[in-house]
N, C-alpha and C. Protein backbone atom coordinates (compact mmCIF):
# COMPACT_ATOMS: atom_id res chain seq x y z
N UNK A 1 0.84 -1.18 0.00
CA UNK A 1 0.00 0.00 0.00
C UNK A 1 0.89 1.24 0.00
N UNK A 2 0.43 2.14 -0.44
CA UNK A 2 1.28 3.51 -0.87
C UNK A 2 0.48 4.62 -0.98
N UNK A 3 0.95 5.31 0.80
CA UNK A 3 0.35 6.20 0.80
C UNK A 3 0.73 7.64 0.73
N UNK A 4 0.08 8.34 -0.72
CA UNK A 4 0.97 9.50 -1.09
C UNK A 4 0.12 10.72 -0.69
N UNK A 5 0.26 11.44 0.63
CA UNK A 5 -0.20 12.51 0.73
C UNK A 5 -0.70 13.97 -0.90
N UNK A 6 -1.08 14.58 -0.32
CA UNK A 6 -1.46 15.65 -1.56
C UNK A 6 -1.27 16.65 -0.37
N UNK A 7 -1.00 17.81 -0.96
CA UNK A 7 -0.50 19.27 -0.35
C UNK A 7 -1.47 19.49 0.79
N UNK A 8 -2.91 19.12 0.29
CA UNK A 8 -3.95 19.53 0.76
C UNK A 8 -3.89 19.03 2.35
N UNK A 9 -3.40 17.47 2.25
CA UNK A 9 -3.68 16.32 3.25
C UNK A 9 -2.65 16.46 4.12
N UNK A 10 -1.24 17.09 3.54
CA UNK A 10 0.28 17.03 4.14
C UNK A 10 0.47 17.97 3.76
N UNK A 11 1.02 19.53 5.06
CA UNK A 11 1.34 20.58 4.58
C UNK A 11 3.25 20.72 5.25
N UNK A 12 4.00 20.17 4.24
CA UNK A 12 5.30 20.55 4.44
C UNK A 12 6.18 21.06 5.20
N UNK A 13 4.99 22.40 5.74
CA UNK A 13 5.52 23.50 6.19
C UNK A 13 5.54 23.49 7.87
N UNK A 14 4.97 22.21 7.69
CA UNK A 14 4.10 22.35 9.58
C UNK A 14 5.03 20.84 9.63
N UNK A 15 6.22 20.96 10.81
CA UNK A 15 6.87 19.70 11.15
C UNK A 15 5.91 19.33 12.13
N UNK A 16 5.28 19.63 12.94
CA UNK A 16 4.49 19.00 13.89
C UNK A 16 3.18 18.28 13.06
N UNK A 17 2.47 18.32 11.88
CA UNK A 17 1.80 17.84 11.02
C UNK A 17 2.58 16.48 10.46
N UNK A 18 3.70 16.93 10.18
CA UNK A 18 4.20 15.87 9.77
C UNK A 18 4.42 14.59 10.13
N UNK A 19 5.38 15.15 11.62
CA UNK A 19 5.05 13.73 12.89
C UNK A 19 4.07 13.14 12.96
N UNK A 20 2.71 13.90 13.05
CA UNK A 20 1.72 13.68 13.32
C UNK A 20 1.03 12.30 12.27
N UNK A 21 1.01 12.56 10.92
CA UNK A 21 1.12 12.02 10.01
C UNK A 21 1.87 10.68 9.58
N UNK A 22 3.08 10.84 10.05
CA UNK A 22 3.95 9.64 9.93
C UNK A 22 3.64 8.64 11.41
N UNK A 23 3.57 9.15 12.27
CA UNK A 23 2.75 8.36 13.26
C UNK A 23 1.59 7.45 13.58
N UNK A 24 0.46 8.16 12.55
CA UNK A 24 -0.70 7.52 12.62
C UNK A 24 -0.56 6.70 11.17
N UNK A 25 0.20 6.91 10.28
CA UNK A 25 0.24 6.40 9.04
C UNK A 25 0.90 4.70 9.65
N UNK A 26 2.21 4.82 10.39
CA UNK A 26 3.04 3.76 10.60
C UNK A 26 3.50 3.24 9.41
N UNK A 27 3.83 3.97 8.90
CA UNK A 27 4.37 3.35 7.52
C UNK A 27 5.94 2.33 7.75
N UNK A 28 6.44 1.07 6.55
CA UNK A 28 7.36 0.47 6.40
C UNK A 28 8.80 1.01 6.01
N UNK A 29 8.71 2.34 5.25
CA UNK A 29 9.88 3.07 4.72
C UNK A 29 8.92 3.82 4.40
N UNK A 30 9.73 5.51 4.61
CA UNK A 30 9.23 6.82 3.84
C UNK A 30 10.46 7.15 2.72
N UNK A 31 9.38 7.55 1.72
CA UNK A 31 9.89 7.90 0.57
C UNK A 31 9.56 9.40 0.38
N UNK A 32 10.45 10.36 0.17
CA UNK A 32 10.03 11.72 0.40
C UNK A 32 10.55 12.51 -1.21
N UNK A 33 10.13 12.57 -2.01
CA UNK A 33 10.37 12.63 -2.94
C UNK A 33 9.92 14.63 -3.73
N UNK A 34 9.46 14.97 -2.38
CA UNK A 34 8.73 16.60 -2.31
C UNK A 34 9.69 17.52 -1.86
N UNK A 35 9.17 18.78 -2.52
CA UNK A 35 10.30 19.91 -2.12
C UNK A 35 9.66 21.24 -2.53
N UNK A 36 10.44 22.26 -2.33
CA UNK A 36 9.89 23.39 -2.71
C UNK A 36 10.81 23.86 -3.65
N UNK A 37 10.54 23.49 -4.75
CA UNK A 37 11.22 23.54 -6.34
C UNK A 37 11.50 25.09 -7.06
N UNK A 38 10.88 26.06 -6.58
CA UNK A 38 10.44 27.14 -7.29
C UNK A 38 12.00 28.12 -6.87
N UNK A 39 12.96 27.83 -7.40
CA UNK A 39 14.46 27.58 -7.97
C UNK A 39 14.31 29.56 -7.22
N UNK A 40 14.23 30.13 -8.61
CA UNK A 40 14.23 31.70 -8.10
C UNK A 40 13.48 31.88 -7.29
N UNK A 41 12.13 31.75 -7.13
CA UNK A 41 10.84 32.42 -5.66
C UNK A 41 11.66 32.34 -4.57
N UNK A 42 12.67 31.05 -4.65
CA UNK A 42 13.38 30.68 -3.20
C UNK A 42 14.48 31.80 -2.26
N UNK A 43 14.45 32.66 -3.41
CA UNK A 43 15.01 33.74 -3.05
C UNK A 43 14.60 34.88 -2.10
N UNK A 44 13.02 34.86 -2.39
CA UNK A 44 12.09 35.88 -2.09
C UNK A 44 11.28 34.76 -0.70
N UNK A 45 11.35 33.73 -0.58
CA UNK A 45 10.73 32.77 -0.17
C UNK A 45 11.55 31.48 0.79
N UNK A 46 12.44 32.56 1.21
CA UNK A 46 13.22 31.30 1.67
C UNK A 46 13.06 30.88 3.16
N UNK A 47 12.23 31.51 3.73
CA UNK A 47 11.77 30.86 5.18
C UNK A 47 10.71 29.77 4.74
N UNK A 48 10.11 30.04 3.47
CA UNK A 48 9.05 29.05 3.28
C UNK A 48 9.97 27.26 2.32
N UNK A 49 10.58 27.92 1.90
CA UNK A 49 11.71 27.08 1.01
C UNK A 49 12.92 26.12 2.23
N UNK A 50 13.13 27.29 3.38
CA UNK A 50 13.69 26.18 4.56
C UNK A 50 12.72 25.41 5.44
N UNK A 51 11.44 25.55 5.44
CA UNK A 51 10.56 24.64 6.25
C UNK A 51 10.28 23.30 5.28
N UNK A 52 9.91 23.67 4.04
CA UNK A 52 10.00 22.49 3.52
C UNK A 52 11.52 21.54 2.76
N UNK A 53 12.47 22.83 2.46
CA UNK A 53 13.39 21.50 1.87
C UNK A 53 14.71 21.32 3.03
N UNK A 54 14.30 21.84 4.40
CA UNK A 54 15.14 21.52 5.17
C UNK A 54 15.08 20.87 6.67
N UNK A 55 13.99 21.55 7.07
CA UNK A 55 13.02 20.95 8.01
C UNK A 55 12.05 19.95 8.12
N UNK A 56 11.53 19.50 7.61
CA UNK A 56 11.06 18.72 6.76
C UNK A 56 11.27 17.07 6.68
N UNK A 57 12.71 17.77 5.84
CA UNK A 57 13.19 16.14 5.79
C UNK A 57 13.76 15.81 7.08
N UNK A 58 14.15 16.49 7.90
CA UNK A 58 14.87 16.36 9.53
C UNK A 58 13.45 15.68 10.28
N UNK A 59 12.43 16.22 10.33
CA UNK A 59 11.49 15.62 10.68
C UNK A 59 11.16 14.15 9.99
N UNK A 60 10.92 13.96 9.39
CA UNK A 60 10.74 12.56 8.37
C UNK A 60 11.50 11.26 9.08
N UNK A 61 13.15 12.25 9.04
CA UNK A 61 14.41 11.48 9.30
C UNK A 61 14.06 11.23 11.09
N UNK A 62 13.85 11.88 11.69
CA UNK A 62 13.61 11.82 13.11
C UNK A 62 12.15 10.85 13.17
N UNK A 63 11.24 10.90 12.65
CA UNK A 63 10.47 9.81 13.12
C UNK A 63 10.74 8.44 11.95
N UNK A 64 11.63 8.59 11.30
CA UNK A 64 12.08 7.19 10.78
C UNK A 64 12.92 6.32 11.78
N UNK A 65 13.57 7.06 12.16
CA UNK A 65 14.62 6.93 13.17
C UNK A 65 13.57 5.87 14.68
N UNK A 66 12.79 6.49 15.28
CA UNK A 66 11.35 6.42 16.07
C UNK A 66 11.16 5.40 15.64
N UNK A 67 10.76 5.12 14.18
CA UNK A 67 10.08 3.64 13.91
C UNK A 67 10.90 2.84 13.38
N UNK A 68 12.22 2.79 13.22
CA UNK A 68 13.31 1.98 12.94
C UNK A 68 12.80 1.53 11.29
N UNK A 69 12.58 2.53 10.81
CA UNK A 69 12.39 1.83 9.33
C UNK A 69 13.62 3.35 8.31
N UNK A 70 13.68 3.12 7.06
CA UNK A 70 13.91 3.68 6.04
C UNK A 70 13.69 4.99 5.72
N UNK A 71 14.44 5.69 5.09
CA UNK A 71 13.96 6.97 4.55
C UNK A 71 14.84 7.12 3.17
N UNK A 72 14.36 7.22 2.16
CA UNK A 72 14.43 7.52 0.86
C UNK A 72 14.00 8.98 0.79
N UNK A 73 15.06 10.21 0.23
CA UNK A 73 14.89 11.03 0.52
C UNK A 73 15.97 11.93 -1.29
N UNK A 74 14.96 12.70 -1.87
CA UNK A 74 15.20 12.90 -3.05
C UNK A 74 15.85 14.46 -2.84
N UNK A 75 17.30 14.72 -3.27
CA UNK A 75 17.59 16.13 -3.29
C UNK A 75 18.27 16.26 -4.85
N UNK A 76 19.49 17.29 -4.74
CA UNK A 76 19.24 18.25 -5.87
C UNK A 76 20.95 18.22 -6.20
N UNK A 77 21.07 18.40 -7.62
CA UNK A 77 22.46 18.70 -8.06
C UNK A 77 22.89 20.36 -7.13
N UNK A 78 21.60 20.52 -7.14
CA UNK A 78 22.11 22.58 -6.71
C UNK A 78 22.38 22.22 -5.00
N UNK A 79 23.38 21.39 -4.66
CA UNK A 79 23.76 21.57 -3.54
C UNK A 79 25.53 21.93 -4.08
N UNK A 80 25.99 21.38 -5.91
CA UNK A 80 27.00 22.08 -5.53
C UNK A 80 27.24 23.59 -6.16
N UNK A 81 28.60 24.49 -6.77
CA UNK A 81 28.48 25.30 -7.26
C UNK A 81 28.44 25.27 -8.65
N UNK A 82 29.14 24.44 -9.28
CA UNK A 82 29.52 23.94 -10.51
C UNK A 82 30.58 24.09 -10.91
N UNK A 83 31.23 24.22 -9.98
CA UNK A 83 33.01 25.27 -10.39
C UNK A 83 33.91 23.71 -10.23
N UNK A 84 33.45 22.42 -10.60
CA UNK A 84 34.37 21.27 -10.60
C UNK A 84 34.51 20.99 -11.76
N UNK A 85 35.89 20.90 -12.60
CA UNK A 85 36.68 20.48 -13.49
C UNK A 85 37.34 19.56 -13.49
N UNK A 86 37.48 18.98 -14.47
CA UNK A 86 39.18 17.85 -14.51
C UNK A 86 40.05 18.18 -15.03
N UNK A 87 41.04 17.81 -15.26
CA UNK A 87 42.24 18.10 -16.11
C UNK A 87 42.06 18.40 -16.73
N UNK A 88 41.21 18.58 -17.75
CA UNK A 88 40.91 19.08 -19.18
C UNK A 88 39.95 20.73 -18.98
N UNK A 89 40.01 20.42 -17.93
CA UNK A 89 38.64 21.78 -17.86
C UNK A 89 37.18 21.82 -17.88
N UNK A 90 36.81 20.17 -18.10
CA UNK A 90 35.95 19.78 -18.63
C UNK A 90 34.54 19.31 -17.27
N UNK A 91 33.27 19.69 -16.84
CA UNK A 91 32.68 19.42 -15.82
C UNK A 91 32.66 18.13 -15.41
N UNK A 92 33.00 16.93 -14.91
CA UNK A 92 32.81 15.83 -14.38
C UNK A 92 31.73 15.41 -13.67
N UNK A 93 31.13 14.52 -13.78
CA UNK A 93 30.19 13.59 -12.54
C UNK A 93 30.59 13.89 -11.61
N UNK A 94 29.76 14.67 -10.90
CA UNK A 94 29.70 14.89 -9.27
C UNK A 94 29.85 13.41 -8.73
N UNK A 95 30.75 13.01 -7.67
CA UNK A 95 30.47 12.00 -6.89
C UNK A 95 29.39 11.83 -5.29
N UNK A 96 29.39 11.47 -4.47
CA UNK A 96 28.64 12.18 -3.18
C UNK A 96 29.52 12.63 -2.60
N UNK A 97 30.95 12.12 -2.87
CA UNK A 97 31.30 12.64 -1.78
C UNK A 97 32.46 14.31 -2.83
N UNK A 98 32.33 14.70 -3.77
CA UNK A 98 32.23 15.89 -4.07
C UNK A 98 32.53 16.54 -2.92
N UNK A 99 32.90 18.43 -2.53
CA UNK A 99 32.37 19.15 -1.99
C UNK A 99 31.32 19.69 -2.74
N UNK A 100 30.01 20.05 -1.18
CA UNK A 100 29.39 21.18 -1.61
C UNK A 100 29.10 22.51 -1.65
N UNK A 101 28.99 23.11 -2.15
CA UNK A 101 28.45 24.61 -2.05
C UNK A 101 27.87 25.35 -3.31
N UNK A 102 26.37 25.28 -2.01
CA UNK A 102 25.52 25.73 -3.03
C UNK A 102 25.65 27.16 -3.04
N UNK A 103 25.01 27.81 -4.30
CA UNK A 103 25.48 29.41 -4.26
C UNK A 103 24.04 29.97 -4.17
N UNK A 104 22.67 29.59 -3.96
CA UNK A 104 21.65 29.83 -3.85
C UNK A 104 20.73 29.40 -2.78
N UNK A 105 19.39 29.46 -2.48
CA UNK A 105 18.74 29.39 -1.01
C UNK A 105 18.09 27.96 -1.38
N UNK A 106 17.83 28.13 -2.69
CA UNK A 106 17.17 26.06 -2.80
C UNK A 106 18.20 25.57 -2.69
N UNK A 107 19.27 25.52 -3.29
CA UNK A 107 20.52 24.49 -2.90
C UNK A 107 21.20 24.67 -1.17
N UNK A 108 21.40 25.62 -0.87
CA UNK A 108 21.31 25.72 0.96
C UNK A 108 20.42 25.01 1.78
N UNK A 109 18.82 25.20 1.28
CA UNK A 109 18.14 24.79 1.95
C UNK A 109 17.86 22.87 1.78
N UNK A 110 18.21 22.52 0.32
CA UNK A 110 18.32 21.32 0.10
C UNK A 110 19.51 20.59 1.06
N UNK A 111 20.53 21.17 0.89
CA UNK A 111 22.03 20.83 1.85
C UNK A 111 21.86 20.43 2.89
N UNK A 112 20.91 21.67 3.55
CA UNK A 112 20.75 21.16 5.42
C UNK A 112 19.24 20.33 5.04
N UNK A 113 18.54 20.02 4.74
CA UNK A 113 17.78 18.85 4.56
C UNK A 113 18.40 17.71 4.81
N UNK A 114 19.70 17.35 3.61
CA UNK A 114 20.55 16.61 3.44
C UNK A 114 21.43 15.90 4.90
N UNK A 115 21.69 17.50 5.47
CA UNK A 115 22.65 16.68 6.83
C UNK A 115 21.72 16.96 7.77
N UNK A 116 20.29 17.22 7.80
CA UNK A 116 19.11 17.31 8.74
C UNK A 116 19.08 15.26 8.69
N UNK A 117 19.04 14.89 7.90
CA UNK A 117 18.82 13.30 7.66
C UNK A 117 20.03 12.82 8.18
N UNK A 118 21.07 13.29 7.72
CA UNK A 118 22.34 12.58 8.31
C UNK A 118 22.57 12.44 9.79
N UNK A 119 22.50 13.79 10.27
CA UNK A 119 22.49 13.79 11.68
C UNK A 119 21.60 12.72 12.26
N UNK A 120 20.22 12.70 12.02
CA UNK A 120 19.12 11.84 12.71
C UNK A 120 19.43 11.18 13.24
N UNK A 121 20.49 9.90 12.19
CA UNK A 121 21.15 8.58 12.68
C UNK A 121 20.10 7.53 12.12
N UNK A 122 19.33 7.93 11.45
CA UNK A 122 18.41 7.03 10.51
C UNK A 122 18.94 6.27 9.34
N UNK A 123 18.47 5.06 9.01
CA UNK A 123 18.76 4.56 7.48
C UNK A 123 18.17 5.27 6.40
N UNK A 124 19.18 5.86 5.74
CA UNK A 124 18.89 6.60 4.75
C UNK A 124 19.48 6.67 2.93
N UNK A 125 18.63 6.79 2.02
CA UNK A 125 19.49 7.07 0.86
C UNK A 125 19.09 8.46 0.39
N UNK A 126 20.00 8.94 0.15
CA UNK A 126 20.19 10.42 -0.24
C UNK A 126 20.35 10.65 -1.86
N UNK A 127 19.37 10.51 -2.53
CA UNK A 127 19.29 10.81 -4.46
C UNK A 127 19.52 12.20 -4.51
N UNK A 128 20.52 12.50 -5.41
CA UNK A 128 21.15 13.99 -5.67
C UNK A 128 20.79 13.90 -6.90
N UNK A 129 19.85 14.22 -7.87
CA UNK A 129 19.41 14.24 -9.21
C UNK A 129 19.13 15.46 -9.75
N UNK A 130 19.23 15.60 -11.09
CA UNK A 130 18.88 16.79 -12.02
C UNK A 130 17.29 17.84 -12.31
N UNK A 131 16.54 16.38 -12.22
CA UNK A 131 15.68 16.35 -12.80
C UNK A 131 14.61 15.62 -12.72
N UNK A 132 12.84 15.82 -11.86
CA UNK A 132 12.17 14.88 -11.82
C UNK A 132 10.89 15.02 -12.23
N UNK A 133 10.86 14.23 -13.45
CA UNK A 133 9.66 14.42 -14.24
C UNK A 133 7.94 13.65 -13.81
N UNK A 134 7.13 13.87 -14.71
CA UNK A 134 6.15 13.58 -13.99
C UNK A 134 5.28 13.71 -15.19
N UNK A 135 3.78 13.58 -15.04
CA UNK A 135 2.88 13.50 -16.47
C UNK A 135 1.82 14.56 -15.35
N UNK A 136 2.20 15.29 -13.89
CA UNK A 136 1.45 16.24 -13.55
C UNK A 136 2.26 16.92 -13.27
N UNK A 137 1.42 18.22 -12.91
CA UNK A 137 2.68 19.29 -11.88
C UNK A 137 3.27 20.20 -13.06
N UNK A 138 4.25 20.83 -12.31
CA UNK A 138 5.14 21.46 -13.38
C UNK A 138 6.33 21.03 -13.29
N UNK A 139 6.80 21.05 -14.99
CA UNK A 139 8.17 20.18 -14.45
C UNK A 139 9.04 20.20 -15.98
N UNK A 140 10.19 20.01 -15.99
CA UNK A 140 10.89 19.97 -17.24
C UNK A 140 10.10 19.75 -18.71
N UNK A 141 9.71 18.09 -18.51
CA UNK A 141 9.42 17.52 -19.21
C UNK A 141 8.24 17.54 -19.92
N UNK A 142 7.23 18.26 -18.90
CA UNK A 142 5.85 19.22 -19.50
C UNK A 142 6.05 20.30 -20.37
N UNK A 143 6.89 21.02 -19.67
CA UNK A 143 7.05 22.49 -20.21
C UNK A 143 7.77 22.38 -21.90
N UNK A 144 8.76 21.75 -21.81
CA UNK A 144 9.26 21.21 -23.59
C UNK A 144 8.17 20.50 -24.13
N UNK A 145 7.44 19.49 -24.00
CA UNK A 145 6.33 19.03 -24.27
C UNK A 145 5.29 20.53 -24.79
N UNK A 146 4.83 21.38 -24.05
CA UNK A 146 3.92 22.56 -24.18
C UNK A 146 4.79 23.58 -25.16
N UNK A 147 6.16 23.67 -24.90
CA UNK A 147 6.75 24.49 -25.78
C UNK A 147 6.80 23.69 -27.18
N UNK A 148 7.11 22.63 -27.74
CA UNK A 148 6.86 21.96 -28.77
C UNK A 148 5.77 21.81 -29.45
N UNK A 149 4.79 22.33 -29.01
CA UNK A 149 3.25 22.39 -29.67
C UNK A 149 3.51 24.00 -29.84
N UNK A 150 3.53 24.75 -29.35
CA UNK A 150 3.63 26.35 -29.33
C UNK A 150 4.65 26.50 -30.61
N UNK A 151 6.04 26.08 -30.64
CA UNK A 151 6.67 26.65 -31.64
C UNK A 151 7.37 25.55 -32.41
N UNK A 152 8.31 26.32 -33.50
CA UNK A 152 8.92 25.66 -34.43
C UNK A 152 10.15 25.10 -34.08
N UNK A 153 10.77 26.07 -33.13
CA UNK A 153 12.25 25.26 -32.85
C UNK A 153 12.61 25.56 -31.18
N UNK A 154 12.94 24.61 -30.55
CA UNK A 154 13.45 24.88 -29.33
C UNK A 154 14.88 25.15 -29.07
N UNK A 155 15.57 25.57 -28.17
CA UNK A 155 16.72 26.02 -27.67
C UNK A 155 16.98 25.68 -26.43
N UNK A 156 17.56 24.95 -25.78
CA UNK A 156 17.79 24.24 -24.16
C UNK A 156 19.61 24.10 -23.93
């Protein structure tokens, strides 16, 4: 069984909701795959951008921890700067263990998410990805999709 909250049902922003939630749910492993994506707003928005992509997952991680199960927990390339080269000059595959530094408030706020989970002392996997598409929402893979009906040639 897989139970996927909606914004409406699970509000991000409220860690005491959350507990609350993961408590009565008793779930086997949490999979947290949510964030507050809105890259620039996060600028203008970043008390609301640290409750959910940093607080959040610390909470998750703290009652995973509580119920001795799992946490699958989805973050972001923008934890680093991009200033890593190789010999050639050329950008390389981030590894995890990379340094980070992010130069913006979603990648900050993703970061301490990141060692909000670490600290816990919970079982955890930490996905650092580009990109997560979807057939709702807004998201990469819509928006080229909608721009490809609109015009003749794209540019990315």
């Amino acid at each position: 069984e897989v139970i996927a909250p909606t914004r409406a049902q699970l509000d991000l922003s409220d860690a005491a909701a959350i507990a609350a939630f993961v408590a009565e749910c008793k779930p086997d492993l949490i999979i947290n795959p949510a964030a507050y994506t809105a890259v620039d707003k996060a600028e203008t928005e970043a008390e609301l951008a640290h409750a959910i992509n940093a607080i959040a997952p610390g909470v998750f991680a703290e009652q995973a921890k509580k119920l001795g199960i799992g946490l699958i927990h989805y973050s972001t390339d923008y934890v680093y700067d991009g200033s890593l080269r190789d010999d050639h000059g050329k950008l390389p595959s981030y590894t995890e263990d990379a340094p980070t530094n992010p130069v913006n408030v979603y990648g900050k706020t993703k970061l301490a998410g990141e060692q909000a989970i670490i600290a816990s002392g919970c079982q955890y996997l930490i996905f650092r990805t580009s990109w997560v598409y979807s057939t709702f929402g807004k998201n990469f893979l819509l928006t080229m999709l909608r721009l490809a009906n609109e015009r003749d040639e794209l540019r990315v």
